[in-house]
Protein backbone atom coordinates (compact mmCIF):
# COMPACT_ATOMS: atom_id res chain seq x y z
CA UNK A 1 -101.72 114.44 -26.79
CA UNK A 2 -100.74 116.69 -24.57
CA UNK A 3 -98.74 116.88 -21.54
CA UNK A 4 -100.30 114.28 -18.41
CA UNK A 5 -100.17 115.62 -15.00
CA UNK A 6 -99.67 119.33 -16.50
CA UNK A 7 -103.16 118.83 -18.81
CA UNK A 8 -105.98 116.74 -17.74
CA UNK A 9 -108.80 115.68 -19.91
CA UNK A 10 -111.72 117.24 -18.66
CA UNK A 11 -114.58 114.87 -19.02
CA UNK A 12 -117.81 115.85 -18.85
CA UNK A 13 -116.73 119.51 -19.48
CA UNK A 14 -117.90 121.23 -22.00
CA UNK A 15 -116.47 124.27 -23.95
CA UNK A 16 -119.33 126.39 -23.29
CA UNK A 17 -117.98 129.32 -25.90
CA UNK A 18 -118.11 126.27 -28.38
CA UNK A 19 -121.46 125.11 -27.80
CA UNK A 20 -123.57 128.72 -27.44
CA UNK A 21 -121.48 129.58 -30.80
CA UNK A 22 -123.05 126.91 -32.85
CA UNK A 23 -126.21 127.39 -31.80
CA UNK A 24 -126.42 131.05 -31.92
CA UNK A 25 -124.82 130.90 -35.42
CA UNK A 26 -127.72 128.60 -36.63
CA UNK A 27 -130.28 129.78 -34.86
CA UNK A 28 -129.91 133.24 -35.83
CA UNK A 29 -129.49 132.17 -39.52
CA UNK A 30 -133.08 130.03 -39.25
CA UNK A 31 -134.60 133.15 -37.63
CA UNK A 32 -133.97 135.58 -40.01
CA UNK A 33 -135.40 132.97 -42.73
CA UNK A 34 -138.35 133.37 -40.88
CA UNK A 35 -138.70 137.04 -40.22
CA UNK A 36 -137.99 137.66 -44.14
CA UNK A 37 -141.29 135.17 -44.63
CA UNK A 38 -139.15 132.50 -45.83
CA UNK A 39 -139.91 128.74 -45.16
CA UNK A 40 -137.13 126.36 -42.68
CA UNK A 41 -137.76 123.74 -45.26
CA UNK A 42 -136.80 126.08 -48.21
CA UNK A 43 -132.82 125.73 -46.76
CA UNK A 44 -133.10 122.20 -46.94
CA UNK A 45 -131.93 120.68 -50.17
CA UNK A 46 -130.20 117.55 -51.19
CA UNK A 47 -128.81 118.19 -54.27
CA UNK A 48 -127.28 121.04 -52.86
CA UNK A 49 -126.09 119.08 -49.67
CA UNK A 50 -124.37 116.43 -51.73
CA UNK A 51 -122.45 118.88 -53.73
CA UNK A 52 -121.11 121.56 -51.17
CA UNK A 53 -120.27 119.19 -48.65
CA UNK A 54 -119.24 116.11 -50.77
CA UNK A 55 -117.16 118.48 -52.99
CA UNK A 56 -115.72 119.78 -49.89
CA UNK A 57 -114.25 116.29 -48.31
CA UNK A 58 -113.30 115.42 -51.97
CA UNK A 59 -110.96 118.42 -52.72
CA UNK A 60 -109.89 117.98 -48.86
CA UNK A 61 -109.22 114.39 -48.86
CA UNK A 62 -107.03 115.24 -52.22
CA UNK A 63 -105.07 117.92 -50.24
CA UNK A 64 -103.57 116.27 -47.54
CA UNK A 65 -102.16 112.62 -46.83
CA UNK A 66 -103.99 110.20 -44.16
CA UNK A 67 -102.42 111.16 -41.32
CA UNK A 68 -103.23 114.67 -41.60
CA UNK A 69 -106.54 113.79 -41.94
CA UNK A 70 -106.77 111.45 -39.11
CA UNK A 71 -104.87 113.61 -36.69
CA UNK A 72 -107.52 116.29 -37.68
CA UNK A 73 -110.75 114.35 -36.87
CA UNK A 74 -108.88 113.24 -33.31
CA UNK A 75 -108.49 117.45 -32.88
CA UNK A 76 -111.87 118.07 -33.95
CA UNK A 77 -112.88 116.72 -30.34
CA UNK A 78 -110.53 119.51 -28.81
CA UNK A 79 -113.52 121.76 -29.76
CA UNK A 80 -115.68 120.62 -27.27
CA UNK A 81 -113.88 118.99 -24.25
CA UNK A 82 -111.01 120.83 -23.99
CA UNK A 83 -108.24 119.79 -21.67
CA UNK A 84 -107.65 121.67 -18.72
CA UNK A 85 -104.10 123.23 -17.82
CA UNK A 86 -102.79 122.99 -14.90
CA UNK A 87 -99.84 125.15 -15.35
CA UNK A 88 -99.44 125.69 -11.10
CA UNK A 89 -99.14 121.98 -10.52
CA UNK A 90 -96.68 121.81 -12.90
CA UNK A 91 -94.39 124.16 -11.72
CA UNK A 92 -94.55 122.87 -8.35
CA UNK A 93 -93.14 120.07 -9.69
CA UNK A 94 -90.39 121.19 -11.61
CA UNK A 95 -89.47 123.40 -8.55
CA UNK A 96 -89.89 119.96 -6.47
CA UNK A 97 -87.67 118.26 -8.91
CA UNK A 98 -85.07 120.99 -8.72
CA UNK A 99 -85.19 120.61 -4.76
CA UNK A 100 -84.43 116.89 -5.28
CA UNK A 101 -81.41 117.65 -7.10
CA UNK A 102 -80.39 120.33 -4.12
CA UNK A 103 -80.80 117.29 -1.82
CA UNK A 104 -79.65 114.28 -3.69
CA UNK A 105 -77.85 115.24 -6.96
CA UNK A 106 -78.90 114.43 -10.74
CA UNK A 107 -79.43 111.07 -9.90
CA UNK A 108 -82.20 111.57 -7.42
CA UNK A 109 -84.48 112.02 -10.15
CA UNK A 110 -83.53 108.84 -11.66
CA UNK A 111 -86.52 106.77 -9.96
CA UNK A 112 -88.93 109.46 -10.72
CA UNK A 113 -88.52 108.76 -14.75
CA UNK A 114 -90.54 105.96 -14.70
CA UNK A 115 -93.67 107.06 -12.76
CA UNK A 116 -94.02 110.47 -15.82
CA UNK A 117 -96.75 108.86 -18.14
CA UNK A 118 -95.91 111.31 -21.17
CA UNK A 119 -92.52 110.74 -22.85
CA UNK A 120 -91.70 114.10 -23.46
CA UNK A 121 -91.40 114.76 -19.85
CA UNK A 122 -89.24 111.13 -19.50
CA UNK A 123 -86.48 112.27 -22.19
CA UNK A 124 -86.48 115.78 -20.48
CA UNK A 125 -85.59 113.94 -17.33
CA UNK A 126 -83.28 111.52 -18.65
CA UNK A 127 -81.65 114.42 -20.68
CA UNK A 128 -80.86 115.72 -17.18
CA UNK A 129 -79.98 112.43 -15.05
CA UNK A 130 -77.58 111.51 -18.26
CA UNK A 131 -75.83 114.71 -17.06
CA UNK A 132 -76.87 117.09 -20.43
CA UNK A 133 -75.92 120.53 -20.41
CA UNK A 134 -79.01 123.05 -20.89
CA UNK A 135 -78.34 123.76 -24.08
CA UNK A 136 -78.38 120.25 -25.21
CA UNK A 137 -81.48 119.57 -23.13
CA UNK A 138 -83.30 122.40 -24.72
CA UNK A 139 -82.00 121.90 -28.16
CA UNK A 140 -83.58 118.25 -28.47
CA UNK A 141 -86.29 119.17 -26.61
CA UNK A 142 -87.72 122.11 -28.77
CA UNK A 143 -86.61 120.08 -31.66
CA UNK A 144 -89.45 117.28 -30.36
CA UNK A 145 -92.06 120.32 -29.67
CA UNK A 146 -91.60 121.58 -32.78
CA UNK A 147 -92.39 118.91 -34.99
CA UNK A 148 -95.66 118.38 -32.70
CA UNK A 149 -96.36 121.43 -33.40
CA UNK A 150 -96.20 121.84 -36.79
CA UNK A 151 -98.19 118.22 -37.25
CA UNK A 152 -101.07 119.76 -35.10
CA UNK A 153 -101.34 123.45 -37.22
CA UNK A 154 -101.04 121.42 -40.59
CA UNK A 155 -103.83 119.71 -38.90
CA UNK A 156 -105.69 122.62 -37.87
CA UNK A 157 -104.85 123.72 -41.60
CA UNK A 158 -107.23 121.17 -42.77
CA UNK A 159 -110.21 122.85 -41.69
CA UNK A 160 -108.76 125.80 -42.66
CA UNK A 161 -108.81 124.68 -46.50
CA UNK A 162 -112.00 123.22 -46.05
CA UNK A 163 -113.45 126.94 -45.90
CA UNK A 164 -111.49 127.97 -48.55
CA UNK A 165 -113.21 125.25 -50.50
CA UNK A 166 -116.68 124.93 -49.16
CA UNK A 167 -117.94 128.75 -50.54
CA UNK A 168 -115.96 127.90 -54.04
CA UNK A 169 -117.75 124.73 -54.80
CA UNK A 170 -121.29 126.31 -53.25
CA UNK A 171 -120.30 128.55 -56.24
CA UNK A 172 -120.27 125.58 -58.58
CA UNK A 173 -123.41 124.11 -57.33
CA UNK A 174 -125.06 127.05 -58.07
CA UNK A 175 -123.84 127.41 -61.75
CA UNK A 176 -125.18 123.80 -61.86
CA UNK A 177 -128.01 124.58 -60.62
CA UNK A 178 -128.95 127.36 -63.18
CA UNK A 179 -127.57 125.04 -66.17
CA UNK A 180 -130.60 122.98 -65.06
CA UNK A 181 -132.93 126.62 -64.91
CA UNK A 182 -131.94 126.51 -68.22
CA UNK A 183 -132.20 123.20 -69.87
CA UNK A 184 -136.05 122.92 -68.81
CA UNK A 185 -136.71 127.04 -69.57
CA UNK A 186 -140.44 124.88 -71.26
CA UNK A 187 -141.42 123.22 -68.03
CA UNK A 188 -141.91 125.66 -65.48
CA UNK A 189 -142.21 122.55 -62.73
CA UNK A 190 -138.84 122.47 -62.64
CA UNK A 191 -137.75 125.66 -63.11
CA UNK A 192 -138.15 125.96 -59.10
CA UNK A 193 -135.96 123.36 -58.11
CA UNK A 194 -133.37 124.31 -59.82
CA UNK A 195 -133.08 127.93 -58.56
CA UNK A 196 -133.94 126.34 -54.84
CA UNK A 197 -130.24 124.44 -55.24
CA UNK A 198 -128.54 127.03 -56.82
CA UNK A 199 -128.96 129.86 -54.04
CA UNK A 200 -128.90 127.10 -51.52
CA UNK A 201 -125.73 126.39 -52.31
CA UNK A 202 -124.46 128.73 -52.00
CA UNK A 203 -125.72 129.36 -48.65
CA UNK A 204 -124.32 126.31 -47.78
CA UNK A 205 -120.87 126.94 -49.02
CA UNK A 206 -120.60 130.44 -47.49
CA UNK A 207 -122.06 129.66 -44.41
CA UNK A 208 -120.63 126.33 -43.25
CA UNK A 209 -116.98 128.12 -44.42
CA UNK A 210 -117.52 130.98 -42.09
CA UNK A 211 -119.81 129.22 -39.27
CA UNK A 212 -117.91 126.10 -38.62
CA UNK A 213 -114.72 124.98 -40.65
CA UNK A 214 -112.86 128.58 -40.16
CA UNK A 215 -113.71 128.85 -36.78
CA UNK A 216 -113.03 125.49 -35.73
CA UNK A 217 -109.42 126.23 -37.44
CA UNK A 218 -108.72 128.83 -35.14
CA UNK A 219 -110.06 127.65 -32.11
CA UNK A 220 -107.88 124.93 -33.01
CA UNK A 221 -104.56 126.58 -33.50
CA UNK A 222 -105.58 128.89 -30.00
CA UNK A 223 -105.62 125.16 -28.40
CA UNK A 224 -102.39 123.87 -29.83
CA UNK A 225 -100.57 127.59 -28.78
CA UNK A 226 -101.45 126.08 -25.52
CA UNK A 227 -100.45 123.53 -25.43
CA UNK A 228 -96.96 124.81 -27.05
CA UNK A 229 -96.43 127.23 -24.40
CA UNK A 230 -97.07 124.09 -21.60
CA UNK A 231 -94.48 122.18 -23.20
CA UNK A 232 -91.93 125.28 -23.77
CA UNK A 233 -92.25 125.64 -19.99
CA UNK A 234 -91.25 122.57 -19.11
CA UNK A 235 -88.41 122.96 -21.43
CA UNK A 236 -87.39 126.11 -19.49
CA UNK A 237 -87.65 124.91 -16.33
CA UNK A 238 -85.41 121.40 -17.02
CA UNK A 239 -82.90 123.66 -18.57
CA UNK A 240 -82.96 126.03 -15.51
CA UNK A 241 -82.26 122.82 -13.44
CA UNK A 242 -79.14 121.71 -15.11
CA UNK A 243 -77.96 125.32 -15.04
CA UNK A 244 -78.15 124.58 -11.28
CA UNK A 245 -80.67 128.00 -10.84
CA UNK A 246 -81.93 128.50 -7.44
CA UNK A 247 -85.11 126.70 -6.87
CA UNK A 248 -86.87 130.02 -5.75
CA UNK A 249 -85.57 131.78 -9.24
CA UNK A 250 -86.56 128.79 -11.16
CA UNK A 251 -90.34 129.25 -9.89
CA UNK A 252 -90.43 133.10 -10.07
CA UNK A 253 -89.14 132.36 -13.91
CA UNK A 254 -91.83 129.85 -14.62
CA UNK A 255 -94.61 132.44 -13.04
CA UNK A 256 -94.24 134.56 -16.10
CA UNK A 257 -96.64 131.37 -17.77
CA UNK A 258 -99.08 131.88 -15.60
CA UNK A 259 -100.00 135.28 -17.48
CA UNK A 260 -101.04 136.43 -13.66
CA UNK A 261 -100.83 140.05 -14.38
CA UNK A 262 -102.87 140.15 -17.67
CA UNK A 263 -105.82 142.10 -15.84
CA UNK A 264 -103.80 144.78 -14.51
């Protein structure tokens, strides 16, 4: 989950990058079937399914323990409503809370503890009312971040083994598909299905490696490296605030997350 008030869930939109990749990646795949003269039906088969993608969950589901698993299909959503950063409004608000302590000391922000949703922002803030030095604020702070992220990227590492796996065991199901080629060489009706599963898949294994489960990893990892760098700012500017920084030096500090200069 990440940060409320600094990342809102954005219903309704869509990752558009997300959406036009899947469908050019199939879509493109189906239409050079055709052009070669091949059939859409001719990529659909079974056998093959069961095998690529059943084999696939199997070796996965042996890999990694439940929570892994679970936190992975909760990420999986990431990949099409992402949450959108609001990085500005959350500086404001660190500057605002450094400004409170100008006015009113450490204990001003006392009463605002309550009304943060996300805990990680409520034990930065008590960190700081309990009168913490930055270093200890920072120090338990990144320790918390860090073991979020490392939970989401051996997450994101799930789907990252599933492509390792998928193109492996499409490998498999095409040996097994020739060992059936060749057990019924005398009855050339089935001499057809068999090589149909064995090239499909592999075409099933290859492509649903390097079409969805890789990709997915990395968009993945690009999403949690977000939300990493929201959190590390936060860290930065609580820190800055019990270094008693000047609440115009704080923001200019915090700017440099903003990435406003990346054009030029």
């Amino acid at each position: 989950m990440l940060v409320p008030g600094l990342n809102m869930m954005a219903i309704g939109l869509m990752d558009i990058l997300s959406i036009i990749g899947i469908l050019v990646s199939v879509s493109t795949l189906l239409l050079g079937n055709l052009i070669g003269g091949g059939d859409i039906g001719s990529l659909v088969n079974g056998s093959a399914l069961i095998i690529v993608f059943g084999g696939t969950l199997g070796a996965t589901l042996l890999q990694f323990p439940p929570v892994v698993f679970i936190r992975s299909l909760e990420m999986l959503f990431w990949i099409f409503k992402p949450r959108k950063m609001d990085l500005e409004a959350q500086i404001s608000r660190i500057v605002g809370w450094s400004l409170q302590v100008r006015r009113n000391g450490l204990l001003g922000l006392e009463k605002l503890i309550d009304r943060e949703k996300d805990p990680f922002v409520q034990k930065g803030l008590q960190l700081l009312v309990d009168g913490n030095g930055p270093d200890i604020i920072s120090d338990i702070l990144e320790l918390e971040m860090n073991a979020k992220e490392n939970r989401d990227y051996q997450a994101a590492r799930l789907y990252e083994a599933m492509g390792g796996y998928a193109p492996t065991i499409g490998i498999l199901g095409a040996v097994m598909g020739l060992i059936h080629v060749m057990e019924n060489l005398s009855d050339p009706t089935l001499l057809g299905k068999g090589i149909a599963t064995a090239f499909v898949a592999t075409i099933y294994g290859v492509a649903s490696a390097n079409l969805i489960f890789l990709p997915i990893a990395n968009k993945l990892k690009t999403h949690i490296f977000a939300d990493n760098q929201a959190r590390e700012m936060i860290v930065v500017g609580i820190a800055a605030i019990a270094m008693n920084e000047n609440p115009r030096n704080i923001e200019f500090k915090l700017d440099g997350y903003l990435h406003k200069n990346d054009k030029k």
